[in-house]
Protein backbone atom coordinates (compact mmCIF):
# COMPACT_ATOMS: atom_id res chain seq x y z
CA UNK A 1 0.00 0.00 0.00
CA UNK A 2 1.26 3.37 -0.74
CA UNK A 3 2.29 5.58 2.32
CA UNK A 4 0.51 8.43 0.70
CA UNK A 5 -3.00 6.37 1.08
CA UNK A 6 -1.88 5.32 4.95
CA UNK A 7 -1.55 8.68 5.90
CA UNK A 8 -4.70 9.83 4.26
CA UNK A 9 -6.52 6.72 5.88
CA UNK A 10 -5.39 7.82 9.50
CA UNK A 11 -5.93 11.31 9.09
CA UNK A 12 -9.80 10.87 7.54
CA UNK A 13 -10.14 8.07 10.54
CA UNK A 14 -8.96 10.59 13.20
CA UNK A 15 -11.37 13.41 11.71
CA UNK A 16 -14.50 10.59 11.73
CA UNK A 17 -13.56 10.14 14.83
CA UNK A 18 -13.53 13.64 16.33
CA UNK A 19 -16.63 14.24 14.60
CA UNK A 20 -18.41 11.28 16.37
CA UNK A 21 -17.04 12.93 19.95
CA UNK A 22 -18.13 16.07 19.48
CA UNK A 23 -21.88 14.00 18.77
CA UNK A 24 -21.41 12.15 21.20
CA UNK A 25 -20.86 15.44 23.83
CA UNK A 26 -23.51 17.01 22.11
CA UNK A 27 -26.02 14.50 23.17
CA UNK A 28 -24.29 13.48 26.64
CA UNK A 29 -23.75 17.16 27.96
CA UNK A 30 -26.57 18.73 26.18
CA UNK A 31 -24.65 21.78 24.84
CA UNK A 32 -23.62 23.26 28.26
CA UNK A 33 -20.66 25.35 28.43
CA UNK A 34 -18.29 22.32 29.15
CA UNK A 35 -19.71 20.91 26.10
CA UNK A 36 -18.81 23.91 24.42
CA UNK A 37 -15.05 23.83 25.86
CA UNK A 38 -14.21 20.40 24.94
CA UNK A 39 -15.89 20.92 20.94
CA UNK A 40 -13.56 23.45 20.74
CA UNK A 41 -10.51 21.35 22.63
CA UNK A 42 -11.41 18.51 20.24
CA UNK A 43 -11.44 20.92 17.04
CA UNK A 44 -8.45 22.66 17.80
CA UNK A 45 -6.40 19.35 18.61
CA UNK A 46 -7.62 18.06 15.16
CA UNK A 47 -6.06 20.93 13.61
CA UNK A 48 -3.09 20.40 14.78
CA UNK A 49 -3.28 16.67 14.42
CA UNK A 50 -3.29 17.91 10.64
CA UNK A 51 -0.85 20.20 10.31
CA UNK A 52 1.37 17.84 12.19
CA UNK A 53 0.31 14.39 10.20
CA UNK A 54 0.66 16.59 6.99
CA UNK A 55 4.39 17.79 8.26
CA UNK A 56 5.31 13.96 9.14
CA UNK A 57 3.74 12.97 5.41
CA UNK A 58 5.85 15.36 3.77
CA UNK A 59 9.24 14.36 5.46
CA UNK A 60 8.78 10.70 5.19
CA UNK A 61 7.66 10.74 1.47
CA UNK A 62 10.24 13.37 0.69
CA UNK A 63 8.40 15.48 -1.88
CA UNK A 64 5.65 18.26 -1.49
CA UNK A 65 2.27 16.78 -2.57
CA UNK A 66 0.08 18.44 -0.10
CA UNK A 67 -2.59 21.16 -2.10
CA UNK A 68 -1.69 24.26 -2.08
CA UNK A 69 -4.44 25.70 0.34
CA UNK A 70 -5.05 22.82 3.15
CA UNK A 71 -2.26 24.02 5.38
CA UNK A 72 -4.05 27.06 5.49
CA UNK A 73 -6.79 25.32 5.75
CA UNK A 74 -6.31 23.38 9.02
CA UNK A 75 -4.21 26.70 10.45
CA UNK A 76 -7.46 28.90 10.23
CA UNK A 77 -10.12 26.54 11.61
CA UNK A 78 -7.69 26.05 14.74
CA UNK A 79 -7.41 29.91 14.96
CA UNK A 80 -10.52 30.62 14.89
CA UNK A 81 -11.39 28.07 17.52
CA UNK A 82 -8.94 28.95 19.70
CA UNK A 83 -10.69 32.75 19.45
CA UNK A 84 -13.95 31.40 20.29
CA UNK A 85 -12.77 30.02 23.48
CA UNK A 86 -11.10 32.81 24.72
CA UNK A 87 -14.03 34.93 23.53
CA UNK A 88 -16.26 32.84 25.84
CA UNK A 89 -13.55 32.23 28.70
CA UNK A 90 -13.13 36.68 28.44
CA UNK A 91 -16.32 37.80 27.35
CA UNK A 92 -18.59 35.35 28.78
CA UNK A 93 -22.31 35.05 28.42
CA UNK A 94 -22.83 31.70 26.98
CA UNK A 95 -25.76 31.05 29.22
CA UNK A 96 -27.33 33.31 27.04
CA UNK A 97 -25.94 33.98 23.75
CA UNK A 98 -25.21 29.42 23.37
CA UNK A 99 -26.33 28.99 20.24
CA UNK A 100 -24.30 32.39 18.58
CA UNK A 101 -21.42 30.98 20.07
CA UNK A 102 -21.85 27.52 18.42
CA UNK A 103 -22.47 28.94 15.26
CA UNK A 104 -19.72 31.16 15.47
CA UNK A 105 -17.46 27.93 16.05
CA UNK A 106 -19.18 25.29 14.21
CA UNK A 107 -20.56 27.24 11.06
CA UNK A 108 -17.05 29.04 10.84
CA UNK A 109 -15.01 26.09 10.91
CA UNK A 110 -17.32 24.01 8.01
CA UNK A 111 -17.20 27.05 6.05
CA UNK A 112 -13.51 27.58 6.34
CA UNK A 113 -13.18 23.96 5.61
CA UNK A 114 -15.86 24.63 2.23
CA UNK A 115 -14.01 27.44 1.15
CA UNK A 116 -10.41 26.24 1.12
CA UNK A 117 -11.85 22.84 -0.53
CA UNK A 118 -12.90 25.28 -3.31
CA UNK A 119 -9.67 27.14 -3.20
CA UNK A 120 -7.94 23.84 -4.16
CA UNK A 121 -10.32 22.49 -6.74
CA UNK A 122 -10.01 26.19 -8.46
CA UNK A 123 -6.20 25.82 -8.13
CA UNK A 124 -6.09 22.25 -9.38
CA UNK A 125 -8.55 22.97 -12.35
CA UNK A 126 -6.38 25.80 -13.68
CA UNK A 127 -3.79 23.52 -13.98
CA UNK A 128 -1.67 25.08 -11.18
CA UNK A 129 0.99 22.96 -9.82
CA UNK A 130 -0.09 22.37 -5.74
CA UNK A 131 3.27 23.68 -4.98
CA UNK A 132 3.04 26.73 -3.25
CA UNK A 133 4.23 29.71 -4.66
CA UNK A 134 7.69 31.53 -3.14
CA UNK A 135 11.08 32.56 -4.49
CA UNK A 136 14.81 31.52 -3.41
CA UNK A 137 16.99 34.17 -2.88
CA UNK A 138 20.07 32.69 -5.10
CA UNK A 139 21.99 35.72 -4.57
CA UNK A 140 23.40 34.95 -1.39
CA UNK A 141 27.32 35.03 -1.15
């Protein structure tokens, strides 16, 4: 089996799998506020699950074929995660506002996720290489 298709296969397991938890929480705590702290725990250690299963892909295969946006993908889901728990931990008021904050959170992430899936398909359809885009500076001495 190729390592490319391992590392895909544990990477879409672990996301199946943090999707199922955050159900599972969901149902169990009933979207209280500690429900609410460990979505975002689990969301924010799955984005850097990524970024770090993506980094270990790369070294181990030894050439770059990660698309060109799902770095930034995984980077800005996490962010904005970790904002909405310091925006609840500092602001407060999730007794009241609960379902703003979840949309904030949940909405934001799947439509970070949508539009960075787009983002590739565009790049890959104008025949773009994945590679992302940067110069060497080859006039060092």
């Amino acid at each position: 089996m190729d390592k490319k298709k391992i590392f895909l296969g544990i990477e879409l397991l672990v996301d199946i799998l943090a999707i199922v938890a955050i159900i599972v929480l969901a149902i169990v705590l009933k979207l209280d506020i500690n429900f609410y702290y460990s979505s975002l725990g689990i969301i924010m250690g799955l984005g850097l699950f990524n970024l770090i299963a993506i980094m270990i892909e790369e070294m181990v295969i030894k050439e770059y074929q990660a698309q060109r946006f799902t770095i930034a993908m995984h980077a800005f889901y996490t962010v904005l995660n970790v904002g909405a728990y310091y925006l609840v931990k500092y602001v407060g008021g999730y007794e009241v506002y609960n379902y703003l904050y979840l949309i904030l959170s949940f909405v934001g992430t799947i439509l970070i996720v949508v539009m960075f899936m787009i983002f590739n398909y565009h790049s890959k359809k104008d025949g773009n290489d994945n590679k992302p885009k940067f110069r060497v500076n080859n006039n060092r001495k």
